[in-house]
N, C-alpha and C. Protein backbone atom coordinates (compact mmCIF):
# COMPACT_ATOMS: atom_id res chain seq x y z
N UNK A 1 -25.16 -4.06 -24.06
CA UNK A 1 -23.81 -4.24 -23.57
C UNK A 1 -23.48 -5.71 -23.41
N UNK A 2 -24.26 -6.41 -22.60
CA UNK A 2 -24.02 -8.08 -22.51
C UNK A 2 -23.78 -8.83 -23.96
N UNK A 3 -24.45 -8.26 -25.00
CA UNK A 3 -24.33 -8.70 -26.28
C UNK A 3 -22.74 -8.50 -26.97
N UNK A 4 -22.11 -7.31 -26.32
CA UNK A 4 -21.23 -6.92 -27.08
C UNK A 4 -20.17 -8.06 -26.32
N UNK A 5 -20.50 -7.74 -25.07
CA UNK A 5 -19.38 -8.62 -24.09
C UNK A 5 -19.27 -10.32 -24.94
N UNK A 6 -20.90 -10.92 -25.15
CA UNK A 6 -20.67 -12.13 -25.35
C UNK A 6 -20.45 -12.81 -26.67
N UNK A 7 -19.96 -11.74 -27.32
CA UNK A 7 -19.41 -11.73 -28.98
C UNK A 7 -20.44 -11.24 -30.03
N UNK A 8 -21.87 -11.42 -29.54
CA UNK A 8 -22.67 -10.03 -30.70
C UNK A 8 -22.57 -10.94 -32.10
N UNK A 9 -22.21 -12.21 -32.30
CA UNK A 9 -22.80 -12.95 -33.49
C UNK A 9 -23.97 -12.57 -34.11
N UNK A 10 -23.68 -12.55 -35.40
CA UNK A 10 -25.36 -12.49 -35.98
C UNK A 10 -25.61 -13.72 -37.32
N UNK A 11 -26.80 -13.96 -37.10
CA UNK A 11 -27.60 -14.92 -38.07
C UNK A 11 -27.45 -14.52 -39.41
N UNK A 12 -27.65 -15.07 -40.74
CA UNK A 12 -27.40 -14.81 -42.00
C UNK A 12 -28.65 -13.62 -42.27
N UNK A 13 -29.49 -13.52 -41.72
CA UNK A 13 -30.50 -12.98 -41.74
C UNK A 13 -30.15 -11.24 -40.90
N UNK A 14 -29.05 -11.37 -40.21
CA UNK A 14 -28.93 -9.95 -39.44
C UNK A 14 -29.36 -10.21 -38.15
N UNK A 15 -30.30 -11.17 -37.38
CA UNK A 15 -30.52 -11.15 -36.19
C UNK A 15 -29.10 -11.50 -35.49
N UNK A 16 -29.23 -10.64 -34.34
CA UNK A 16 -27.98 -11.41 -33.07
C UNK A 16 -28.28 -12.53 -32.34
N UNK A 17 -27.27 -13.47 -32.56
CA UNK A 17 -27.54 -14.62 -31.85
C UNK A 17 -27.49 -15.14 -30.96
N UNK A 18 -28.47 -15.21 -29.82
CA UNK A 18 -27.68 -15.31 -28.48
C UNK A 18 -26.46 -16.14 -28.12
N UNK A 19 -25.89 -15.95 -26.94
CA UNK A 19 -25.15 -16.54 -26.55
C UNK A 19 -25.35 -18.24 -26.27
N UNK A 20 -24.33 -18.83 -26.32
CA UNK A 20 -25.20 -20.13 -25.97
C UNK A 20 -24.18 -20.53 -24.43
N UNK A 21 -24.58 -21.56 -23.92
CA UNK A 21 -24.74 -21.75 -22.41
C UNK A 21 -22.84 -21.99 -21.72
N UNK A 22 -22.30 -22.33 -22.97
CA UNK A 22 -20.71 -22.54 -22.95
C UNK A 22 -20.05 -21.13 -23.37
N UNK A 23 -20.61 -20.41 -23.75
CA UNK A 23 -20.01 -18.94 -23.91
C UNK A 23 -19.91 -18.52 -22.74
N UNK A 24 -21.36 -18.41 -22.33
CA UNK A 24 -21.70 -17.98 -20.69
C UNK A 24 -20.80 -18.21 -19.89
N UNK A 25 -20.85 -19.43 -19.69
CA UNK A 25 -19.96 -20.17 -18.27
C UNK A 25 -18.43 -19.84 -19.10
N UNK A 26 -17.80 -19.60 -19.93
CA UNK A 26 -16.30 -19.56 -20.15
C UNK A 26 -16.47 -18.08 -20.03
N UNK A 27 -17.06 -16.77 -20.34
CA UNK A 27 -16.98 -15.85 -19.47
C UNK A 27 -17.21 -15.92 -18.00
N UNK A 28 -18.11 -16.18 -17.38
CA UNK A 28 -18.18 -16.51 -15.91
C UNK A 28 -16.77 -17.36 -15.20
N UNK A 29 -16.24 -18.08 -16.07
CA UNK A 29 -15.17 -18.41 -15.64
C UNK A 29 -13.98 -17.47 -15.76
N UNK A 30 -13.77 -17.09 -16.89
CA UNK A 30 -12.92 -15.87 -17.14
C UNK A 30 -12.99 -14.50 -15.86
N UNK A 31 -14.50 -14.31 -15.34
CA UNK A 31 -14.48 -12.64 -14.99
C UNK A 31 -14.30 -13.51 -13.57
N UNK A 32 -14.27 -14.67 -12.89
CA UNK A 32 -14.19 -15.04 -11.93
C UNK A 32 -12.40 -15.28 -11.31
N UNK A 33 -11.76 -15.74 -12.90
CA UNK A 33 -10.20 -15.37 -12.46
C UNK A 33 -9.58 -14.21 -12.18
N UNK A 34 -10.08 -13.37 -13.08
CA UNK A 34 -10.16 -11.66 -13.46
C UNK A 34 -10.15 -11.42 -11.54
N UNK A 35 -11.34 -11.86 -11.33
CA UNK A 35 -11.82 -11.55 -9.45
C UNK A 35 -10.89 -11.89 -8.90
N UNK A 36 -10.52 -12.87 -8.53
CA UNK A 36 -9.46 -13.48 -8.11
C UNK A 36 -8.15 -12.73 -7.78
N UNK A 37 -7.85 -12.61 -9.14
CA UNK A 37 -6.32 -11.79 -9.28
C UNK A 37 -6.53 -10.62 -8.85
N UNK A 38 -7.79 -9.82 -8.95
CA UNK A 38 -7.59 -8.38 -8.52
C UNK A 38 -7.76 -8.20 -7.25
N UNK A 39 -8.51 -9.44 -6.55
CA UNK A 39 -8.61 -9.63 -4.62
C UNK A 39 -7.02 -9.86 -4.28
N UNK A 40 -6.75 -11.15 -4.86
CA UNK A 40 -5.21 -10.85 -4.27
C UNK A 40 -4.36 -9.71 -4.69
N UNK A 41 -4.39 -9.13 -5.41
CA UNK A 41 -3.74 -7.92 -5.45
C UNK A 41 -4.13 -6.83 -4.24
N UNK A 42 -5.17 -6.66 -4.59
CA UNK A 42 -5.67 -5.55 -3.54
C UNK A 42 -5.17 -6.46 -1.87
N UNK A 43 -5.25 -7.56 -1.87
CA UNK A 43 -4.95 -7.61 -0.27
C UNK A 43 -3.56 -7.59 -0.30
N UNK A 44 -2.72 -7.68 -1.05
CA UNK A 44 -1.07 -7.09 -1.13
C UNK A 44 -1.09 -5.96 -0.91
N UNK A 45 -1.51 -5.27 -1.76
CA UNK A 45 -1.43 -3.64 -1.81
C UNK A 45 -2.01 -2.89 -0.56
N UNK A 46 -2.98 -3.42 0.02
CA UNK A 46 -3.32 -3.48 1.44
C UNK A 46 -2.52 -3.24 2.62
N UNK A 47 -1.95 -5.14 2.46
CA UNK A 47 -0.29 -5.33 3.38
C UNK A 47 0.64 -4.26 3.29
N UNK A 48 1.02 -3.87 1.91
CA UNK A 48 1.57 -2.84 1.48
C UNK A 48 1.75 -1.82 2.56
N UNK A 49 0.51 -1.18 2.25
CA UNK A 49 -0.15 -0.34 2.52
C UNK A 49 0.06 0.19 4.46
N UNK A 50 -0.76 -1.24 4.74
CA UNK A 50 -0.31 -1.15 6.43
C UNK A 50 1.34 -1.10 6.73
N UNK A 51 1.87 -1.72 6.24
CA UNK A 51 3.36 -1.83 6.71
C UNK A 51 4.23 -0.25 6.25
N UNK A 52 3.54 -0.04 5.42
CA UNK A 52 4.42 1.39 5.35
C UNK A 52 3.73 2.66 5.96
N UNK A 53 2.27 2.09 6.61
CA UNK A 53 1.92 3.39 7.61
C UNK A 53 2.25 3.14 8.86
N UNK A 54 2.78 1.92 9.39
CA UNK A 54 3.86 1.35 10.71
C UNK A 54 4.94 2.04 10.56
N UNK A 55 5.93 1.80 9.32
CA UNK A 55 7.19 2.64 9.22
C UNK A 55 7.21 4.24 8.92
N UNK A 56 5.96 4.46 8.90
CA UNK A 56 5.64 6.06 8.80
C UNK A 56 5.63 7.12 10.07
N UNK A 57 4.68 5.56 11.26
CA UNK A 57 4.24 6.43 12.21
C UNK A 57 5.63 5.96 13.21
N UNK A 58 6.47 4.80 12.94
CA UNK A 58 8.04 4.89 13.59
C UNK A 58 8.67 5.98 13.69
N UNK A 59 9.17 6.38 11.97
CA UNK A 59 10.05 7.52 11.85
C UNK A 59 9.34 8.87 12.16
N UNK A 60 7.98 9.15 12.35
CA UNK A 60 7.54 10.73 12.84
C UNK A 60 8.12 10.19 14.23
N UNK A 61 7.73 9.57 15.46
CA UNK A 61 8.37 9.19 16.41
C UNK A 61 9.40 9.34 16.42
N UNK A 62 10.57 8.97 15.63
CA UNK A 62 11.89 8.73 15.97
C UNK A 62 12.23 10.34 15.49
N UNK A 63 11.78 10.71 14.62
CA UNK A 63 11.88 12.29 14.38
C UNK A 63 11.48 13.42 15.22
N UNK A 64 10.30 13.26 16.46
CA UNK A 64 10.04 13.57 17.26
C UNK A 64 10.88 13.44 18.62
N UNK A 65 11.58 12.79 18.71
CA UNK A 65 12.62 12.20 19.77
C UNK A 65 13.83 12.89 19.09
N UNK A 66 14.34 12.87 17.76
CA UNK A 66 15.59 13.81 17.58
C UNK A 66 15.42 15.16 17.88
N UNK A 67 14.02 15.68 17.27
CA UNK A 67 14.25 16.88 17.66
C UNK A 67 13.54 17.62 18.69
N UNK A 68 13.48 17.08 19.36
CA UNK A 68 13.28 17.01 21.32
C UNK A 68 14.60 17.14 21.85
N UNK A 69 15.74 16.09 21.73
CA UNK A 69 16.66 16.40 21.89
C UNK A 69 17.85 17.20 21.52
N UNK A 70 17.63 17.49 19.95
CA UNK A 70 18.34 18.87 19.55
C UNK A 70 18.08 19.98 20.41
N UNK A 71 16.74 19.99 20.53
CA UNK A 71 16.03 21.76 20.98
C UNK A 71 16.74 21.65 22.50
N UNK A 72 17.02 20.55 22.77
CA UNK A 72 17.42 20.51 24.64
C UNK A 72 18.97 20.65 24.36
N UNK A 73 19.79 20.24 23.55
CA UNK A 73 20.93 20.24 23.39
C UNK A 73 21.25 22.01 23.20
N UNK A 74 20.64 21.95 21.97
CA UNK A 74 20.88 23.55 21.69
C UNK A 74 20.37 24.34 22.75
N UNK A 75 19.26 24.38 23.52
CA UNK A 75 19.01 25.39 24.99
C UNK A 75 20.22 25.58 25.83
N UNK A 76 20.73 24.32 26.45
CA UNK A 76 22.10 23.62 26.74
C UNK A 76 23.31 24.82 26.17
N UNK A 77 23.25 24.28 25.27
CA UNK A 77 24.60 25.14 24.38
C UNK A 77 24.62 26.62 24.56
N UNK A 78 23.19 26.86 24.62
CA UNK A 78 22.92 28.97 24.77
C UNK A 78 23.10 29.10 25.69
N UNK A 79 22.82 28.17 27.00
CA UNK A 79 22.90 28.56 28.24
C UNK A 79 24.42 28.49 28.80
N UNK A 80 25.26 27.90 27.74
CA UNK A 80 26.62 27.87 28.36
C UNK A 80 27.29 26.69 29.11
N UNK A 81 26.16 25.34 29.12
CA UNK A 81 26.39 24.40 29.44
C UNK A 81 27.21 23.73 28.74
N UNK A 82 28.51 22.89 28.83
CA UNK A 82 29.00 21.99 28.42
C UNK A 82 28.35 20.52 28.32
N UNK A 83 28.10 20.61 27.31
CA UNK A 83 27.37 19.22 26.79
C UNK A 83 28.23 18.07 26.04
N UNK A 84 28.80 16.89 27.01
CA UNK A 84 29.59 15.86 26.52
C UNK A 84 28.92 15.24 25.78
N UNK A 85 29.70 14.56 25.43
CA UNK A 85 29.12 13.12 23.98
C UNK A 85 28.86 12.28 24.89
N UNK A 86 27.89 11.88 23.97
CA UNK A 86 27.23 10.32 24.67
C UNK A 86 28.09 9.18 24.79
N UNK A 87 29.02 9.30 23.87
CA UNK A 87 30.17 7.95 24.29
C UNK A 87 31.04 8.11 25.66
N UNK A 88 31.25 9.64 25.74
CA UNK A 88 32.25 10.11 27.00
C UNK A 88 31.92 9.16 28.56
N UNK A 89 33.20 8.88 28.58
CA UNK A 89 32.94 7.63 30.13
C UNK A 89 33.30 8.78 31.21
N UNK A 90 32.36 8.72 32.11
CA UNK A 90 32.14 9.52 33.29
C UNK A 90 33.63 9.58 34.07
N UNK A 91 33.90 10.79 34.87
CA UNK A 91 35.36 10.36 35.31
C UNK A 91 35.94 9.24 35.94
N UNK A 92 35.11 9.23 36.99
CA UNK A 92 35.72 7.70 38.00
C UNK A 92 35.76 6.75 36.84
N UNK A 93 35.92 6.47 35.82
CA UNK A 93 36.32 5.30 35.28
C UNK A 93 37.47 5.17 34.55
């Protein structure tokens, strides 16, 4: 496999020729940018990642709070209670 990676040259004779020491290091440099780019990616995708399980566990919350208050509104409503709007200004005002 390393042979194929480092171009797999062969001699007039059919032998493969090794790599020589500037092949090496310009792959090692290559799979080291390769690293690079795929660390910063992954720690984006990460960030990503956290920030939309913050806005996940917001809206179950905020969805938990609507319908807390529906189920109390609607009990309200069966029971015959008059239930004002939240904008409605109390009488004395």
């Amino acid at each position: 496999m390393a042979g194929s990676i480092l171009g797999g040259r062969r001699e007039a004779n059919g032998k493969r020729m090794s790599a020589t020491l500037d092949d090496v290091l310009a792959l090692v440099a290559e799979l080291q940018g390769q690293l690079a780019f795929q660390e910063d990616a992954l720690g984006k995708l990460d960030d990503a990642l956290s920030a939309q399980q913050q806005e996940i566990l917001l809206l179950r919350r905020q969805l938990e709070l609507l319908s807390k208050r529906h189920r109390e509104v609607a009990a309200r409503l069966d029971a015959g209670d008059d239930v004002p709007p939240d904008d409605e200004r109390p009488p004395h005002y």
